[in-house]
N, C-alpha and C. Protein backbone atom coordinates (compact mmCIF):
# COMPACT_ATOMS: atom_id res chain seq x y z
N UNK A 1 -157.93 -153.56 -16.17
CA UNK A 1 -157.65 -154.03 -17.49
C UNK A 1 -157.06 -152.88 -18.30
N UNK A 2 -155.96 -152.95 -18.91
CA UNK A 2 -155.47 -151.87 -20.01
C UNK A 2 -155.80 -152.39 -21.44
N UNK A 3 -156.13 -150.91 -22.03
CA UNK A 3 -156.42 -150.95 -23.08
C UNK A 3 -155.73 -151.44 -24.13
N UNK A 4 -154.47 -151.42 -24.28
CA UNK A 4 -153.64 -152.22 -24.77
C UNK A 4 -153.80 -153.34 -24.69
N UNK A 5 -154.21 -154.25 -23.88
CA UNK A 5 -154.59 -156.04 -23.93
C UNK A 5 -155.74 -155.95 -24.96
N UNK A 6 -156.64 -155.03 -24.70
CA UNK A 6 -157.85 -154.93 -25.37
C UNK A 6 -157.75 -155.17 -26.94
N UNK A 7 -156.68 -153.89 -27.34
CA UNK A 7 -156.51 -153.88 -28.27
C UNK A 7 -155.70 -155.02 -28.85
N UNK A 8 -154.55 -155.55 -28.31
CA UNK A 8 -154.15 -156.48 -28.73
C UNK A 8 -154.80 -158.02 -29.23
N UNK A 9 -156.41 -158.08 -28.20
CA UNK A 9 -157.03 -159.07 -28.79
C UNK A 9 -157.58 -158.90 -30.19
N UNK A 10 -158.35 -157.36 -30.02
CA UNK A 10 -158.84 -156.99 -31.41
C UNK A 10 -158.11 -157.32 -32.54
N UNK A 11 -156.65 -157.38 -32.42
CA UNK A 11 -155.44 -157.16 -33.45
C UNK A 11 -155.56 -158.63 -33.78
N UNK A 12 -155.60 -159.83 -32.90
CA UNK A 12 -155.75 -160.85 -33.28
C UNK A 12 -156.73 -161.10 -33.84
N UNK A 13 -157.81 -160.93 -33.85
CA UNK A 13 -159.15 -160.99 -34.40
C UNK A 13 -160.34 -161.45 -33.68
N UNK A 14 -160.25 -161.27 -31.99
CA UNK A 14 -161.28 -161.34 -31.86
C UNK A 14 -162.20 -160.54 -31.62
N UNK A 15 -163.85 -160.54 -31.43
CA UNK A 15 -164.84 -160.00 -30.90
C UNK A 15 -164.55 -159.00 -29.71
N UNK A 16 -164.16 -157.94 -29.09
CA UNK A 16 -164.52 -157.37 -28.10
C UNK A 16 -165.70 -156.70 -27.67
N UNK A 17 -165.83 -156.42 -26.88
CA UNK A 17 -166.71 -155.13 -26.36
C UNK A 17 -166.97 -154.96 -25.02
N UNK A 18 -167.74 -153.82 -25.16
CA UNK A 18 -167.82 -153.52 -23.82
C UNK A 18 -169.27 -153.67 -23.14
N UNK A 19 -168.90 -153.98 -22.13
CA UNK A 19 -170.78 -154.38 -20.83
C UNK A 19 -170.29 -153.89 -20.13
N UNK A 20 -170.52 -152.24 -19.65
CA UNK A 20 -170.31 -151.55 -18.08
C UNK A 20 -170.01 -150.04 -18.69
N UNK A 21 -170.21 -149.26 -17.91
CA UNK A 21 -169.35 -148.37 -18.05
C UNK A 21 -169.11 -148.04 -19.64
N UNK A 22 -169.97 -147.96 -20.67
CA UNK A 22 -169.58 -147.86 -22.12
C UNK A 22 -169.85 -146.49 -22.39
N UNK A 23 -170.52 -145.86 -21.62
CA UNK A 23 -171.11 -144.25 -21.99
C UNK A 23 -169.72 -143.33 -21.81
N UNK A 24 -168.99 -144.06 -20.82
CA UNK A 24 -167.55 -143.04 -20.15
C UNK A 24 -166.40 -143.52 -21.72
N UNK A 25 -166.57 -143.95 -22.05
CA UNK A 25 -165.73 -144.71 -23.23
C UNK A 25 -166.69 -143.74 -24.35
N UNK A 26 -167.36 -143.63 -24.58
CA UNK A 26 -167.93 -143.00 -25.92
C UNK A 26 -167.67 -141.75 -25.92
N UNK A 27 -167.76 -140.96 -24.89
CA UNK A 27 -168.08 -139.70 -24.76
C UNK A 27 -166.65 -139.03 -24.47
N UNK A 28 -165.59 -139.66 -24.21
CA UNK A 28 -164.03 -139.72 -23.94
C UNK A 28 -163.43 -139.97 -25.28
N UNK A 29 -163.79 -140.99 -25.87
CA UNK A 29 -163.07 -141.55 -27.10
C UNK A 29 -163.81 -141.78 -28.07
N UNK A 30 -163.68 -140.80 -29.07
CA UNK A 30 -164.88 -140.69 -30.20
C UNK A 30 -164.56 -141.79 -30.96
N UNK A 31 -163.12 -142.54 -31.55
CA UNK A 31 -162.64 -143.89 -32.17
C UNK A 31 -162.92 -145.04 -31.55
N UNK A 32 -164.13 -144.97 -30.28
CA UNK A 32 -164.27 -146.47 -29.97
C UNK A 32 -164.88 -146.97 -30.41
N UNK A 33 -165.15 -147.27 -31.12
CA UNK A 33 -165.48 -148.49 -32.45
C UNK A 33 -164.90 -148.98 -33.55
N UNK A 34 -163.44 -148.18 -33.07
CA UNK A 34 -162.51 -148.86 -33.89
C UNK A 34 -161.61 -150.32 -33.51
N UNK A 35 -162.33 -150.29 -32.15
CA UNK A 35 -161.75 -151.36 -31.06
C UNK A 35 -162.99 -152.08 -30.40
N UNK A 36 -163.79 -151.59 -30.15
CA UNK A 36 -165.23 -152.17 -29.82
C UNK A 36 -165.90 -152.71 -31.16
N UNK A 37 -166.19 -153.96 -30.88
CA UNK A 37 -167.64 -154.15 -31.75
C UNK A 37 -168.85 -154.14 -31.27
N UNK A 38 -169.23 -153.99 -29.94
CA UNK A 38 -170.16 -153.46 -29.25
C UNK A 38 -170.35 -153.18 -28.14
N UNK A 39 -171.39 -152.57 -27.45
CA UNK A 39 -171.46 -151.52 -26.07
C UNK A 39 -172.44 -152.19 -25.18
N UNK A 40 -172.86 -152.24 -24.54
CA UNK A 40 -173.99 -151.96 -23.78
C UNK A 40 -173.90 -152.65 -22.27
N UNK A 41 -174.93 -153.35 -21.62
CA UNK A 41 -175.74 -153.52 -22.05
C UNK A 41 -176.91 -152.11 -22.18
N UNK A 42 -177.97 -151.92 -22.61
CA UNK A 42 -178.69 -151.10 -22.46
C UNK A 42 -179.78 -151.35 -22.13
N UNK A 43 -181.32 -151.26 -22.51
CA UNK A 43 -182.28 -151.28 -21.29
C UNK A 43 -182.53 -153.13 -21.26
N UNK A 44 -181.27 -153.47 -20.95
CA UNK A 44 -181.67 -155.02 -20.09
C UNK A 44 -180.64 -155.60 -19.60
N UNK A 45 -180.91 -156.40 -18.73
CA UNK A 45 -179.51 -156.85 -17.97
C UNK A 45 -178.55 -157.27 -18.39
N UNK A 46 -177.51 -157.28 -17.75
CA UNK A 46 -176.48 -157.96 -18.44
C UNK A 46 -176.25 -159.49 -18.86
N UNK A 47 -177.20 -160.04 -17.44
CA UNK A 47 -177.30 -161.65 -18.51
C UNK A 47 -177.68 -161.80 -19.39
N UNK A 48 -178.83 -161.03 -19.64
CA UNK A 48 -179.39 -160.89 -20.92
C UNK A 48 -178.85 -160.25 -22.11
N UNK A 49 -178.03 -159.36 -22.18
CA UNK A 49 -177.12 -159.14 -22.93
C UNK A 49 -176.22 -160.11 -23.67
N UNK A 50 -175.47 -160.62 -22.23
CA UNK A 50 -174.65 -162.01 -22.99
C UNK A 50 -175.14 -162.92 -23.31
N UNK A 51 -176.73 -163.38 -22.93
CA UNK A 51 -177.20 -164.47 -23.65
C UNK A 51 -177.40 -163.75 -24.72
N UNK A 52 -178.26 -162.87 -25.26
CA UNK A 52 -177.87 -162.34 -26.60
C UNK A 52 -177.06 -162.27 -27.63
N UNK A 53 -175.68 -161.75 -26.86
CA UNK A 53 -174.54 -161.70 -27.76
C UNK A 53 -174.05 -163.28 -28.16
N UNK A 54 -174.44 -164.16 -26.96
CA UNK A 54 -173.92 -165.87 -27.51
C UNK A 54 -175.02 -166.36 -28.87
N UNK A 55 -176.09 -166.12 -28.08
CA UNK A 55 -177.54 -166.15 -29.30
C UNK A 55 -177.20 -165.87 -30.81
N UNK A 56 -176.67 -164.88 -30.66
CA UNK A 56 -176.70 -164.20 -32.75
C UNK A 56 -174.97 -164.07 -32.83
N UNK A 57 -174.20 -164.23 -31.92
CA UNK A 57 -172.88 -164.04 -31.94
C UNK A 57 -171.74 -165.32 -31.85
N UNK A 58 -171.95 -166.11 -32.79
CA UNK A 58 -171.59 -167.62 -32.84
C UNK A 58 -170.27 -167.45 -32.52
N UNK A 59 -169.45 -168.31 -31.09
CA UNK A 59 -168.01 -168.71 -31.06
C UNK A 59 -167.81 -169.88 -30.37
N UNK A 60 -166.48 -170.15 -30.67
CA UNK A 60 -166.00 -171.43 -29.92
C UNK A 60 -166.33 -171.24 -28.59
N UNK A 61 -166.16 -170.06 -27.96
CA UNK A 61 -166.44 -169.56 -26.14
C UNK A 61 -166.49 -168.51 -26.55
N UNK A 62 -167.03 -167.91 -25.76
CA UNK A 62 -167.09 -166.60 -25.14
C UNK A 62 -166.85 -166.38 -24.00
N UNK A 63 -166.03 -165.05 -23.36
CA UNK A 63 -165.40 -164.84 -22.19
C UNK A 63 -165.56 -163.62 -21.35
N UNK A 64 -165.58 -163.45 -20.52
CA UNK A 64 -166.43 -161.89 -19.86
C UNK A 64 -165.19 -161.56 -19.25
N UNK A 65 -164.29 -160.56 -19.12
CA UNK A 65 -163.59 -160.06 -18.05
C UNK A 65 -164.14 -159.34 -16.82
N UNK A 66 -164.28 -159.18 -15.66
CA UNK A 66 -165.05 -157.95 -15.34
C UNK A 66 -164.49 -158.78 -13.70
N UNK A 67 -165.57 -157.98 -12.87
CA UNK A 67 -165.46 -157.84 -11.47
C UNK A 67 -166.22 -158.74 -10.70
N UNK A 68 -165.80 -159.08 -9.33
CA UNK A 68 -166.45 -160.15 -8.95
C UNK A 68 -167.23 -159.19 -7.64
N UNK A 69 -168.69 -159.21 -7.32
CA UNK A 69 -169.12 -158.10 -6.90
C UNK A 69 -168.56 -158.34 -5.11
N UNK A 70 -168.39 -157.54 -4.78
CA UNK A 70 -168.14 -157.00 -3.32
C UNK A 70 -166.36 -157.06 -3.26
N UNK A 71 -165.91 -158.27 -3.95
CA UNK A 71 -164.70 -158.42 -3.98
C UNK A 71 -163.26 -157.59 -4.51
N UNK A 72 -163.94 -157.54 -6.11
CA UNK A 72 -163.08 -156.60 -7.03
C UNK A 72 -163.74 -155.19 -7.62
N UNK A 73 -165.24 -155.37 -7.05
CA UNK A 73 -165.83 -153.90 -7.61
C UNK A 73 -167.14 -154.01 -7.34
N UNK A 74 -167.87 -153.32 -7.95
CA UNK A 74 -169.44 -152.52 -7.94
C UNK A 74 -170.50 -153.63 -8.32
N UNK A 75 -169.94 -154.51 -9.37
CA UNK A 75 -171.16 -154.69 -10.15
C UNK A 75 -170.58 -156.53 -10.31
N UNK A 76 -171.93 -157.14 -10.50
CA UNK A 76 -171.47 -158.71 -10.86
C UNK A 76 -171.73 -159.30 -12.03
N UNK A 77 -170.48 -159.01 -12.20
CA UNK A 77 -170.12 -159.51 -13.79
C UNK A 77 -169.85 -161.05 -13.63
N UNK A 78 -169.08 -161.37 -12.94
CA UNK A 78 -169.04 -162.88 -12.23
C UNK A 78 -170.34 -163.56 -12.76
N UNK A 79 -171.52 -162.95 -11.73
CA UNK A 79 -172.76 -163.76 -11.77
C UNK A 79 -173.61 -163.58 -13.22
N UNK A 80 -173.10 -162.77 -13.99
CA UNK A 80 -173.59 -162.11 -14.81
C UNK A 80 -173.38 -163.65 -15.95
N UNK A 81 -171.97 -163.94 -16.17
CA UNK A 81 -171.51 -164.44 -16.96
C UNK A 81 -171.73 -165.72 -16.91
N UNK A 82 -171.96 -166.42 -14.97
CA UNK A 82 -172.19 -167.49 -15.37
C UNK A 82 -173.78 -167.89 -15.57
N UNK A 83 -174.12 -166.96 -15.44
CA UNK A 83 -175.95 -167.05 -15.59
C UNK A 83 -176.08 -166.80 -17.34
N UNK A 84 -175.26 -166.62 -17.78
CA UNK A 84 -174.92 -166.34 -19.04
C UNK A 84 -174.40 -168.01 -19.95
N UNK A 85 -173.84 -168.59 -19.08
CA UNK A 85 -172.92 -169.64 -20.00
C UNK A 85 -171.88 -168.69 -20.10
N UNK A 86 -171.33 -168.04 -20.19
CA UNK A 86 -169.94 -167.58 -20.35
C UNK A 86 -169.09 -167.95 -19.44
N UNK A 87 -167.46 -167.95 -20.11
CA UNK A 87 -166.49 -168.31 -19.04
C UNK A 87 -166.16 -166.67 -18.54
N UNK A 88 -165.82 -166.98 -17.17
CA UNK A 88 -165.69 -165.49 -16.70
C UNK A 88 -164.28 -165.25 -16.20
N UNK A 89 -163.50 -164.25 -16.42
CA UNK A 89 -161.97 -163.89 -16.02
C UNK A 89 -161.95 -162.51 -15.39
N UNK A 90 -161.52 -162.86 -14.02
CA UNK A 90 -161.85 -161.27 -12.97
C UNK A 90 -160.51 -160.25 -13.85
N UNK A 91 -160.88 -159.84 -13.84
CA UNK A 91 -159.97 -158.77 -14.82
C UNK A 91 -158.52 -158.14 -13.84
N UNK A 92 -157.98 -158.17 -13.07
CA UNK A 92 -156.90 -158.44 -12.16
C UNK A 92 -156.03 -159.67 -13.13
N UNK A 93 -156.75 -160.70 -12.67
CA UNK A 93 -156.30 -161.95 -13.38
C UNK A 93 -156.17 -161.90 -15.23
N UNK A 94 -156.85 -161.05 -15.67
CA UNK A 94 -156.84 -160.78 -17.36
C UNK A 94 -155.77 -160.10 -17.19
N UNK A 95 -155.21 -158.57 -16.72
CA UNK A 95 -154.16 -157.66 -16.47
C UNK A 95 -152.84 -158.49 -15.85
N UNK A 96 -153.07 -159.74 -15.63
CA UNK A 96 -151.39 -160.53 -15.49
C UNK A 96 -151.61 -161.45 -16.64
N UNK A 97 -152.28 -161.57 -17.35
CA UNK A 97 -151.69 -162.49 -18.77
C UNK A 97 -153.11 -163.87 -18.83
N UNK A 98 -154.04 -164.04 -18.30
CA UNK A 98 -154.82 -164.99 -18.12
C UNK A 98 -155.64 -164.92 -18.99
N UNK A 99 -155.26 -165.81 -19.81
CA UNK A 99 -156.34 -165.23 -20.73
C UNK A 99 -157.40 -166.63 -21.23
């Protein structure tokens, strides 16, 4: 995923953030929260995270980009999202225009 898509959603107005990998983003880029509205997850899983963020974070959908585990990477964001209710977009597929 490039940061530029990222930003370009922000520009439209929606919600971003980040679930993975947010510590390498903070500690690299002191302005990420000028593009993030939030980080984590932190001490709890990530389903639990996104049920959270759907919980107090009212939208038409919500959408996870991320990795499908063994396939596109490390971690399952896939399972994450649909254990979540979220719609999920392997981020390959976000980086050609799928949005």
């Amino acid at each position: 995923m490039r940061l530029v898509d990222v930003v370009g959603l922000r520009q439209e107005g929606h919600i971003v953030g980040l679930c993975g990998n947010w510590a390498v983003v903070t500690r690299s880029w002191p302005e990420w929260f000028q593009i993030f509205s939030f980080i984590g997850p932190m001490l709890m899983s990530k389903p639990d995270f996104l049920k959270q963020l759907s919980t107090y974070v009212p939208a038409e959908e919500h959408v996870m980009v991320g990795n499908i585990l063994g396939i596109s990477g490390q971690s399952d964001d896939q399972g994450a999202a649909i254990a979540a209710g979220w719609r999920f977009i392997r981020e390959s597929d976000f980086a050609n225009g799928m949005r």
